[in-house]
PDB file of N, CA and C in Angstrom:
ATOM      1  N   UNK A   1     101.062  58.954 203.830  1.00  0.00           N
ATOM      2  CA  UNK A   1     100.182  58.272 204.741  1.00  0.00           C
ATOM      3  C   UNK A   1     100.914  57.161 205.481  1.00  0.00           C
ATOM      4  N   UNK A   2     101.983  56.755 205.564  1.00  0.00           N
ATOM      5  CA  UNK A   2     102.890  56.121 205.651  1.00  0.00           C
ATOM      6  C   UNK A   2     103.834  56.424 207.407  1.00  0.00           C
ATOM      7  N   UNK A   3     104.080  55.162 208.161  1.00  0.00           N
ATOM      8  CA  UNK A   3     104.362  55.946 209.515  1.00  0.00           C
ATOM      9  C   UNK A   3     105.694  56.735 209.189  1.00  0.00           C
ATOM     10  N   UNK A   4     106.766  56.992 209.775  1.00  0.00           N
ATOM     11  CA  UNK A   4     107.911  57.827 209.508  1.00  0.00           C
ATOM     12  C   UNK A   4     108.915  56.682 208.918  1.00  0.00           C
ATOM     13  N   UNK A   5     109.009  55.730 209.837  1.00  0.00           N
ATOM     14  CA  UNK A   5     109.998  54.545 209.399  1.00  0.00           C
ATOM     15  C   UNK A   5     109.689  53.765 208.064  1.00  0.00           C
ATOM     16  N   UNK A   6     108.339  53.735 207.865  1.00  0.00           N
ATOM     17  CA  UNK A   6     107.825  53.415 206.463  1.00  0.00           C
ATOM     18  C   UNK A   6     108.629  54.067 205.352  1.00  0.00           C
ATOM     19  N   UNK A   7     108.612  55.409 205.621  1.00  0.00           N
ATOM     20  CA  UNK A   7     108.865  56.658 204.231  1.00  0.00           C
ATOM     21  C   UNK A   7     110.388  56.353 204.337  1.00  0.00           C
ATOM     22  N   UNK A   8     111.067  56.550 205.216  1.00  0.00           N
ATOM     23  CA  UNK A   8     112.546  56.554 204.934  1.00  0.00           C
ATOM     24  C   UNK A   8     112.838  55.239 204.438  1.00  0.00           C
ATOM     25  N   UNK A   9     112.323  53.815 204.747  1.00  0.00           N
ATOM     26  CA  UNK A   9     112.734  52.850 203.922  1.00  0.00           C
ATOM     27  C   UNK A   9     111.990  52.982 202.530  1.00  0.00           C
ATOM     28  N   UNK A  10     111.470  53.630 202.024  1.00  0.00           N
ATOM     29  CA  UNK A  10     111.253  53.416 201.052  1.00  0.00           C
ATOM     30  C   UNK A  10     109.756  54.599 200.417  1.00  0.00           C
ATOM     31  N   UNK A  11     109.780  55.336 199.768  1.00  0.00           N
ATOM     32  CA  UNK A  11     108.588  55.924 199.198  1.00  0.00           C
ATOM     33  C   UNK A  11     108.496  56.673 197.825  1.00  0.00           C
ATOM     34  N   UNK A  12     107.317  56.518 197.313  1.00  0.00           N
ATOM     35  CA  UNK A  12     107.626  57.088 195.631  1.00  0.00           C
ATOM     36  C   UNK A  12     107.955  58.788 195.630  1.00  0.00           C
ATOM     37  N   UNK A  13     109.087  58.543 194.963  1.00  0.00           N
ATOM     38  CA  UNK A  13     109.815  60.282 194.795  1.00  0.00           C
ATOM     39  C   UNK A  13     108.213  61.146 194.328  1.00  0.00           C
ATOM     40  N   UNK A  14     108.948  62.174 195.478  1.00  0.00           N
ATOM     41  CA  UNK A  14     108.036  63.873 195.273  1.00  0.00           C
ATOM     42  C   UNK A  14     106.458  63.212 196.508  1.00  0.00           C
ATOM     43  N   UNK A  15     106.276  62.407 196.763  1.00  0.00           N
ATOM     44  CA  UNK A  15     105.706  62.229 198.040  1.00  0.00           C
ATOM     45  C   UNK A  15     106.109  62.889 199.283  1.00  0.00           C
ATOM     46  N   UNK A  16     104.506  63.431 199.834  1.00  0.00           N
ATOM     47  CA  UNK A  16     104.904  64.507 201.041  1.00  0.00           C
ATOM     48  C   UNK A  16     104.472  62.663 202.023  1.00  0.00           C
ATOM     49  N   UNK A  17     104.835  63.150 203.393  1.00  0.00           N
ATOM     50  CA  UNK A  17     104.062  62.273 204.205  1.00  0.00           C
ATOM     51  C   UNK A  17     103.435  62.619 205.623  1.00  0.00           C
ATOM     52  N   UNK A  18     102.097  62.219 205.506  1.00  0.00           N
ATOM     53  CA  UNK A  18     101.335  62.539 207.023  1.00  0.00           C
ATOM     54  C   UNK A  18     100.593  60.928 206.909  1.00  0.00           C
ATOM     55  N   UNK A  19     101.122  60.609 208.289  1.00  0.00           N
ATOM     56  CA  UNK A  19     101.143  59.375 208.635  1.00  0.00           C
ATOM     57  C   UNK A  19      99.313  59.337 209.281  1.00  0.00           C
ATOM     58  N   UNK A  20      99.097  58.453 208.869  1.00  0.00           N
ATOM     59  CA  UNK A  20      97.582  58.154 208.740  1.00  0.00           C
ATOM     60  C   UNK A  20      96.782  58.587 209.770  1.00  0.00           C
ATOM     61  N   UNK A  21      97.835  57.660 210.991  1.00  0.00           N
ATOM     62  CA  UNK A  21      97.144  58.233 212.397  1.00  0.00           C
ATOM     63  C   UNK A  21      97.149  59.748 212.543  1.00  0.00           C
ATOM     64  N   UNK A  22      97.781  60.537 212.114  1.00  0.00           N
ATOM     65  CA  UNK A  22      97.401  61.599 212.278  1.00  0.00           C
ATOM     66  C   UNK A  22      96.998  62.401 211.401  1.00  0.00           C
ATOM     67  N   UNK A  23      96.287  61.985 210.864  1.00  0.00           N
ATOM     68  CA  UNK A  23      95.820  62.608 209.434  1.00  0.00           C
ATOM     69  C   UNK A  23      93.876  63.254 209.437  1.00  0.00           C
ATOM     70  N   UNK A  24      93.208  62.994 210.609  1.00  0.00           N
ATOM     71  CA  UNK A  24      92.037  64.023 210.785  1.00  0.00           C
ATOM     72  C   UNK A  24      92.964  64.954 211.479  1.00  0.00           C
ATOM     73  N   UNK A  25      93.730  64.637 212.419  1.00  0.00           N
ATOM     74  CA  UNK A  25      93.774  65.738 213.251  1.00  0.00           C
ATOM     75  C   UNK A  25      94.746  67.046 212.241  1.00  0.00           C
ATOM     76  N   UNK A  26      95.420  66.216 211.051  1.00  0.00           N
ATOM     77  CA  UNK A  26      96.031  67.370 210.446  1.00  0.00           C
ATOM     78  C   UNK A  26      95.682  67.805 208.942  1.00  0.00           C
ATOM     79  N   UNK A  27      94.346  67.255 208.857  1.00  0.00           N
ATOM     80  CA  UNK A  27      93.937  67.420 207.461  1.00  0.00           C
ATOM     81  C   UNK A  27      93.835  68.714 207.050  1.00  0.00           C
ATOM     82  N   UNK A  28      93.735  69.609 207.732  1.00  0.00           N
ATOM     83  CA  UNK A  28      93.941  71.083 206.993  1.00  0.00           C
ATOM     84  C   UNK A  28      95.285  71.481 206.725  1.00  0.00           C
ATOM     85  N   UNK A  29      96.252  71.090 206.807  1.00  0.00           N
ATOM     86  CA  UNK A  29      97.542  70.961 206.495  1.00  0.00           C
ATOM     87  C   UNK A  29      97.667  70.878 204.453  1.00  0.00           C
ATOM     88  N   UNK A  30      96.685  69.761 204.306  1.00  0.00           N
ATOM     89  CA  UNK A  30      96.656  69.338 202.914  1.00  0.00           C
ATOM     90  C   UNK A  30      96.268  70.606 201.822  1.00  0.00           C
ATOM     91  N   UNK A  31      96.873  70.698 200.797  1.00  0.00           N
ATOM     92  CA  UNK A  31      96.176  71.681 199.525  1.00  0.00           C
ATOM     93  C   UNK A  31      95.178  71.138 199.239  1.00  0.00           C
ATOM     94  N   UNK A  32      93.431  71.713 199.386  1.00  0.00           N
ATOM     95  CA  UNK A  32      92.678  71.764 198.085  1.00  0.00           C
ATOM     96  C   UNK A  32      92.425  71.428 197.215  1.00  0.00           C
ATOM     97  N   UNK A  33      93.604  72.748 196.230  1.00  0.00           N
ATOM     98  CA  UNK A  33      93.626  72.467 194.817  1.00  0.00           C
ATOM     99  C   UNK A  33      94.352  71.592 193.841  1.00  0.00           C
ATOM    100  N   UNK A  34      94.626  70.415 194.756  1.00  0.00           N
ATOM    101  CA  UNK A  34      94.961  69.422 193.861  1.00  0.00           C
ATOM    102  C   UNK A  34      94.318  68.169 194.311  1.00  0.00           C
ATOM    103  N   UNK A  35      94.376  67.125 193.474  1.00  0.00           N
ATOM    104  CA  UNK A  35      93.897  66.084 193.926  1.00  0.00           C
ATOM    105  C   UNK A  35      94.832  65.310 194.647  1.00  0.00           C
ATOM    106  N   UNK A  36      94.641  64.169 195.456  1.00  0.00           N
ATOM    107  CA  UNK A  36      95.491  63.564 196.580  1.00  0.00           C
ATOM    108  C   UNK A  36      95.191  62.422 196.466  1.00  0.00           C
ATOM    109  N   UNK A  37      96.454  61.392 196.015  1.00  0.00           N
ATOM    110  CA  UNK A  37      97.263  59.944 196.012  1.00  0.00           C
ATOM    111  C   UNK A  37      97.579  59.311 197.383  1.00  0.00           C
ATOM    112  N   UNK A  38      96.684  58.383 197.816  1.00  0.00           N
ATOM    113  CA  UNK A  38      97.003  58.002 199.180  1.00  0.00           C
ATOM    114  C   UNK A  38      97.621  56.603 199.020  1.00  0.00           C
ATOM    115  N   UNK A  39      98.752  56.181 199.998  1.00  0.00           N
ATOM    116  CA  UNK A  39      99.338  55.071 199.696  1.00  0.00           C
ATOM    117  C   UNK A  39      99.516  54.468 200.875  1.00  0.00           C
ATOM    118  N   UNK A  40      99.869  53.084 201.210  1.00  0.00           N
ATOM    119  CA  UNK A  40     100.689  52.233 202.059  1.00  0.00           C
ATOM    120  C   UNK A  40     101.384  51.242 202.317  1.00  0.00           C
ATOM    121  N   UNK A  41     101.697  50.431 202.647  1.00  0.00           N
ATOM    122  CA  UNK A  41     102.579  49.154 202.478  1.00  0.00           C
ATOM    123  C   UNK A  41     101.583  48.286 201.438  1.00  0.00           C
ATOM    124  N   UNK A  42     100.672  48.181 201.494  1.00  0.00           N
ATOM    125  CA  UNK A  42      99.895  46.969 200.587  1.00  0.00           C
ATOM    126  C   UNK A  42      98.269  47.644 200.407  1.00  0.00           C
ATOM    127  N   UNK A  43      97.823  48.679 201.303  1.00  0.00           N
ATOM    128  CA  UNK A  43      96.844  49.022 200.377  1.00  0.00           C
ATOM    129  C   UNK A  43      95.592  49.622 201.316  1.00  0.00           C
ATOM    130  N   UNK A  44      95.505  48.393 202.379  1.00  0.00           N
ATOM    131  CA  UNK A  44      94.198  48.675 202.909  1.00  0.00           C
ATOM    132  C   UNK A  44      94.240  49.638 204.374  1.00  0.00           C
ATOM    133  N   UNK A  45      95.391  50.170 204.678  1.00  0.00           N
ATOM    134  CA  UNK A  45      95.334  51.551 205.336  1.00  0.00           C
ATOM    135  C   UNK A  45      95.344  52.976 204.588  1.00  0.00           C
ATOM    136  N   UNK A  46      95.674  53.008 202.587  1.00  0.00           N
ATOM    137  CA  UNK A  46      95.598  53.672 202.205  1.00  0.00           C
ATOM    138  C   UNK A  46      94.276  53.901 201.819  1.00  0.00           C
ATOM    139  N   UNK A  47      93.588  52.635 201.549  1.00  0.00           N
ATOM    140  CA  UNK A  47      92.036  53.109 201.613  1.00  0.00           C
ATOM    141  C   UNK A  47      92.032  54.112 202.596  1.00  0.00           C
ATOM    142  N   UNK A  48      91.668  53.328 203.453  1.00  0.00           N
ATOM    143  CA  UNK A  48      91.195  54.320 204.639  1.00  0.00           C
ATOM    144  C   UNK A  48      91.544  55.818 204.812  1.00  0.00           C
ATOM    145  N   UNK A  49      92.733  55.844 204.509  1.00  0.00           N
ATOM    146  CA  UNK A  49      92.777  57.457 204.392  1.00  0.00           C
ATOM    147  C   UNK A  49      92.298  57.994 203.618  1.00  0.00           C
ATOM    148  N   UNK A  50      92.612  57.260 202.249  1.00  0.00           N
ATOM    149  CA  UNK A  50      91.773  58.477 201.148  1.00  0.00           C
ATOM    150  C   UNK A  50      90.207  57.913 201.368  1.00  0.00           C
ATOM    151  N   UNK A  51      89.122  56.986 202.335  1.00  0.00           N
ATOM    152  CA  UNK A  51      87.808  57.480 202.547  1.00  0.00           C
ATOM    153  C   UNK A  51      87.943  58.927 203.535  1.00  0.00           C
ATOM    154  N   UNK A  52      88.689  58.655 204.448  1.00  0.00           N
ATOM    155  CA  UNK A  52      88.830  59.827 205.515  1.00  0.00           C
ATOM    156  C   UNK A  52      89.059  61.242 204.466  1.00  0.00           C
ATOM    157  N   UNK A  53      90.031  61.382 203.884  1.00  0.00           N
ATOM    158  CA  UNK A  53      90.660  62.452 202.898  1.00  0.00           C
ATOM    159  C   UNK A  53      88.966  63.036 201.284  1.00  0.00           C
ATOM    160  N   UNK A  54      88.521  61.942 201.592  1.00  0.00           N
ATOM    161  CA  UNK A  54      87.275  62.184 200.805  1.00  0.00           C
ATOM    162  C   UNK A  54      85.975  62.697 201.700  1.00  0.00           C
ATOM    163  N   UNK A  55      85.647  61.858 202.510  1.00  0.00           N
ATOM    164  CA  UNK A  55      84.850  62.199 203.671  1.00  0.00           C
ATOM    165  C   UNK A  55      85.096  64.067 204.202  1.00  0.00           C
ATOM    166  N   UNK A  56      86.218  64.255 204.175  1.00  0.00           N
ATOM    167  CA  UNK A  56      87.130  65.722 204.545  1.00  0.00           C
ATOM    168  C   UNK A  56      86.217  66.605 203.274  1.00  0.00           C
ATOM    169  N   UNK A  57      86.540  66.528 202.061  1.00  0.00           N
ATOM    170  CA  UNK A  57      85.956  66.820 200.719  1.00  0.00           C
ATOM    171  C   UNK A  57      87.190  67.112 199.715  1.00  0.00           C
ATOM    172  N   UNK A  58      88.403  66.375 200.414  1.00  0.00           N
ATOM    173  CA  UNK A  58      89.353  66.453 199.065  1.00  0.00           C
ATOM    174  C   UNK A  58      88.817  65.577 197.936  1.00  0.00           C
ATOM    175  N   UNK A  59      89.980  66.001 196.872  1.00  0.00           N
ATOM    176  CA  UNK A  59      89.680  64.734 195.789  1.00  0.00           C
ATOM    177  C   UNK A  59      90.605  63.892 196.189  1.00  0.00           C
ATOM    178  N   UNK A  60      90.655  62.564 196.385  1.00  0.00           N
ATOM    179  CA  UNK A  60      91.612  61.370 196.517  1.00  0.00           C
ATOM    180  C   UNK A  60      91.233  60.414 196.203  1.00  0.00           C
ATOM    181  N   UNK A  61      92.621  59.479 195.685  1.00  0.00           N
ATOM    182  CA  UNK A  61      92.421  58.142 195.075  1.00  0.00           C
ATOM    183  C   UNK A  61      93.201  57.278 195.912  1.00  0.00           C
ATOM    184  N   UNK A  62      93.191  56.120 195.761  1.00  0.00           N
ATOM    185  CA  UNK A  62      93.868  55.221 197.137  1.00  0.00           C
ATOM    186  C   UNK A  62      94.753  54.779 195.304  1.00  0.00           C
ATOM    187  N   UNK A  63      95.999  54.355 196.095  1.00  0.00           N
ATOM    188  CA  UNK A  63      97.441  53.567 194.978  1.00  0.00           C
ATOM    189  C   UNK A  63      96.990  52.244 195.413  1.00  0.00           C
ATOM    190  N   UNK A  64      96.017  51.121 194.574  1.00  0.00           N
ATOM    191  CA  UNK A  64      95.642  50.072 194.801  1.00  0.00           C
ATOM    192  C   UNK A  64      96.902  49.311 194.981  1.00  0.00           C
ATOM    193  N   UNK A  65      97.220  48.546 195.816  1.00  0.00           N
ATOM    194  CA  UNK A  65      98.115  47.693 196.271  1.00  0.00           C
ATOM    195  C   UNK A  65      99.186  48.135 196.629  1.00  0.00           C
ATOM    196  N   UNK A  66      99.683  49.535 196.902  1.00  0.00           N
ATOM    197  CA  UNK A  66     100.324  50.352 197.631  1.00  0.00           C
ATOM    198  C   UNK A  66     101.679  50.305 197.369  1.00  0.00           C
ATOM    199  N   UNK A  67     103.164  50.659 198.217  1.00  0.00           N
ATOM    200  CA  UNK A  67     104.320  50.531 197.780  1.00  0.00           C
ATOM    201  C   UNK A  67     104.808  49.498 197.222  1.00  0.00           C
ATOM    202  N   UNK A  68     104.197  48.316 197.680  1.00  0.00           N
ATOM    203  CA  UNK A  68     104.899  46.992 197.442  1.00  0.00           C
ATOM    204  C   UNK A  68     104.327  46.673 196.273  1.00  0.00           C
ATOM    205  N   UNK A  69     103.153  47.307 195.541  1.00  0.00           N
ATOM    206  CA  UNK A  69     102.714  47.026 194.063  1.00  0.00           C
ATOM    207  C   UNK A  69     103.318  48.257 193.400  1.00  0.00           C
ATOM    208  N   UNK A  70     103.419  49.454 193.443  1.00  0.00           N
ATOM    209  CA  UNK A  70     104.340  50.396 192.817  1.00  0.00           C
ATOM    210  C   UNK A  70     106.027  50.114 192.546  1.00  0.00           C
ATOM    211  N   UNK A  71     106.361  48.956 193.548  1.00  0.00           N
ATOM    212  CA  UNK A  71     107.822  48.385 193.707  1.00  0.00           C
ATOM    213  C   UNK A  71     108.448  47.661 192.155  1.00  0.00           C
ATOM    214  N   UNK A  72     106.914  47.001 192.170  1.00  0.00           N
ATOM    215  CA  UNK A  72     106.893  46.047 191.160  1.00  0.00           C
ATOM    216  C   UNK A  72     107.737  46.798 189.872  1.00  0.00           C
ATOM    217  N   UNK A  73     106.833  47.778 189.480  1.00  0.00           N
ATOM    218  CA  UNK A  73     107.404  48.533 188.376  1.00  0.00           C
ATOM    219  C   UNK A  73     108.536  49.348 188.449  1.00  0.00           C
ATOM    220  N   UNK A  74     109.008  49.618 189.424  1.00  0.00           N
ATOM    221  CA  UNK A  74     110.448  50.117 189.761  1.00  0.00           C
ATOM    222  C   UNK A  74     112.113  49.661 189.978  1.00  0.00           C
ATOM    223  N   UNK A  75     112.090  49.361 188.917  1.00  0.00           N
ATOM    224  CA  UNK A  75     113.387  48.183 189.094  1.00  0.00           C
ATOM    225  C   UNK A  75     114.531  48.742 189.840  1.00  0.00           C
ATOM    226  N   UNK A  76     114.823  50.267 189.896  1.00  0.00           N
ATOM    227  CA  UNK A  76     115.601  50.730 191.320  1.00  0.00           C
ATOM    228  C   UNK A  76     114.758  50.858 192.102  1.00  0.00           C
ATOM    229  N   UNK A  77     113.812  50.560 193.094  1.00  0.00           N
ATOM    230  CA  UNK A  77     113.688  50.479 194.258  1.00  0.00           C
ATOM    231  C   UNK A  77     113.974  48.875 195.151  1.00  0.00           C
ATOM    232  N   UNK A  78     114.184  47.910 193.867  1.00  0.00           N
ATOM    233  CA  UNK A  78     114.287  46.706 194.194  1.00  0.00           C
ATOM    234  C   UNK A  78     115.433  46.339 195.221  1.00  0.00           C
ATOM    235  N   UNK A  79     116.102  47.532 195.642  1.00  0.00           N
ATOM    236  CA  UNK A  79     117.180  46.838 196.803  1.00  0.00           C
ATOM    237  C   UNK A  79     116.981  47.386 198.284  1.00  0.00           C
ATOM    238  N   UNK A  80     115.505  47.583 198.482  1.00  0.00           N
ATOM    239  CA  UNK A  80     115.441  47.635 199.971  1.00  0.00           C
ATOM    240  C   UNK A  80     115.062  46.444 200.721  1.00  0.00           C
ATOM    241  N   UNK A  81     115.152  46.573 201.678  1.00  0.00           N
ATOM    242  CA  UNK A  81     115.452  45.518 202.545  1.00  0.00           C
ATOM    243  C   UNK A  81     114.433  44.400 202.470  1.00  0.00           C
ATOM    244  N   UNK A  82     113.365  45.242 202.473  1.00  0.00           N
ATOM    245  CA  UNK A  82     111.756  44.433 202.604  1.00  0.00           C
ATOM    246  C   UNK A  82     111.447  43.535 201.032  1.00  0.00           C
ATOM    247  N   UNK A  83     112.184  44.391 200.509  1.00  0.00           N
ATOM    248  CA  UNK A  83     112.016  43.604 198.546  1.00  0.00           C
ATOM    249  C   UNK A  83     112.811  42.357 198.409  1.00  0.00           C
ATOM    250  N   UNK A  84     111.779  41.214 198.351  1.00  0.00           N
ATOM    251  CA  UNK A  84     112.189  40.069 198.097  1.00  0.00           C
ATOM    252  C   UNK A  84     111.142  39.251 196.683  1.00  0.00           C
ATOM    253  N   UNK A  85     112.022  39.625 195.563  1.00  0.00           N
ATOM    254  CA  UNK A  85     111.336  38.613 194.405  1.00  0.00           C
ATOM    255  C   UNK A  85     110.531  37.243 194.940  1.00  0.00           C
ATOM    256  N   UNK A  86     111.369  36.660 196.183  1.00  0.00           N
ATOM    257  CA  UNK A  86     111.242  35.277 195.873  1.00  0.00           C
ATOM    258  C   UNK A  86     110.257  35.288 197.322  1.00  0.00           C
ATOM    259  N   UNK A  87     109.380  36.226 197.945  1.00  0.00           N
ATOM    260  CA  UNK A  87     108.392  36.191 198.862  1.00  0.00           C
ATOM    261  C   UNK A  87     106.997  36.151 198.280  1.00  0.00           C
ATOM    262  N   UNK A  88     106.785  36.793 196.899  1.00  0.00           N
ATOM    263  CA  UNK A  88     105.811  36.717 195.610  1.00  0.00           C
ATOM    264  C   UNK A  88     105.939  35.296 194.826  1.00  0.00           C
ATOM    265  N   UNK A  89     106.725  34.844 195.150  1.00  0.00           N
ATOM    266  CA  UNK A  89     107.234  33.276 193.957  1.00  0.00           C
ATOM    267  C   UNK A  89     107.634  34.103 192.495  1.00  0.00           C
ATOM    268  N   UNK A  90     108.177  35.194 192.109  1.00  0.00           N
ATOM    269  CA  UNK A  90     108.332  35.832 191.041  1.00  0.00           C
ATOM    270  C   UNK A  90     110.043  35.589 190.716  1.00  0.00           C
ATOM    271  N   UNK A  91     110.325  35.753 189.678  1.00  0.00           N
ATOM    272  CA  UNK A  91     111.515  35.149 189.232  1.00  0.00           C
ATOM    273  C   UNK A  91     112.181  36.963 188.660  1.00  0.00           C
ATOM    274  N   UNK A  92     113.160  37.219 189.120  1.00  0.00           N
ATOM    275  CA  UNK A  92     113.621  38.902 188.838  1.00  0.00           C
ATOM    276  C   UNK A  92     113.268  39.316 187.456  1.00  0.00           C
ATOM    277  N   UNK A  93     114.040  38.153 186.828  1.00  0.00           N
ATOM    278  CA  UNK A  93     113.921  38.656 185.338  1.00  0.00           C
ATOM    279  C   UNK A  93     113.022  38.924 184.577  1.00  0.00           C
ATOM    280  N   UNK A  94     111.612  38.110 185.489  1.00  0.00           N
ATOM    281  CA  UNK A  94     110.373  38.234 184.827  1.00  0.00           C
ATOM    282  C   UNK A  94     109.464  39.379 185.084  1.00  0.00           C
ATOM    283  N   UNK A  95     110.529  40.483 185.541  1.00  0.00           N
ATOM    284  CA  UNK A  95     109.677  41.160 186.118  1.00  0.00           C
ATOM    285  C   UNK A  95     110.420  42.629 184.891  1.00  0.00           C
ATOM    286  N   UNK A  96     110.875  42.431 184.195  1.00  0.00           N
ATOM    287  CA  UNK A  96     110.945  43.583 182.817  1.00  0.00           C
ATOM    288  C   UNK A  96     109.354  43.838 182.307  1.00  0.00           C
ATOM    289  N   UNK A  97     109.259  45.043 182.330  1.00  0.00           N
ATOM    290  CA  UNK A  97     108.804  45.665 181.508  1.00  0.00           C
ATOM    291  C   UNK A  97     109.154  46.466 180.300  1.00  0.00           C
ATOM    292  N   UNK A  98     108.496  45.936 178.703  1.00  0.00           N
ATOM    293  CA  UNK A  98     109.027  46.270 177.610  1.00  0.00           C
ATOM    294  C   UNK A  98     107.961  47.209 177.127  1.00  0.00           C
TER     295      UNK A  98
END
């Protein structure tokens, strides 16, 4: 759900992408038979797709707080450009998960 320049800086592996704006006009593109993970930079354009993607009659869930909250837990994705610990006030180290 993500525009093109979005996905290449950065998106969670095995993600397809159809960029939001065009996403009635290509919703039959999508499978059915699975359910569908909608995402975006922080959240509230991934709503929107997965109401649109539900409204359609898929099953979809929106990724509450989107790449930049999935980032969190990814300690290799932490070296793209946009990832800055210190734009959150978060300290690196405090960011292990045990």
């Amino acid at each position: 759900m993500r525009t093109p320049t979005e996905y290449v800086a950065g998106h969670i592996p095995g993600a397809a992408n159809l960029p939001v704006d065009e996403l009635r006009s290509r919703v039959q593109e999508l499978p059915r038979d699975r359910n569908i993970a909608a995402y975006r930079q922080v959240g509230q354009r991934g709503y929107l797709a997965t109401r649109i993607l539900q409204q359609a009659g898929f099953q979809a869930a929106n990724i509450s707080g989107g790449y930049w909250t999935y980032q969190l837990w990814q300690p290799q994705l932490r070296h793209f450009p946009f990832w800055t610990t210190q734009s959150f006030g978060i300290q690196s180290d405090s960011l292990r998960v045990s």
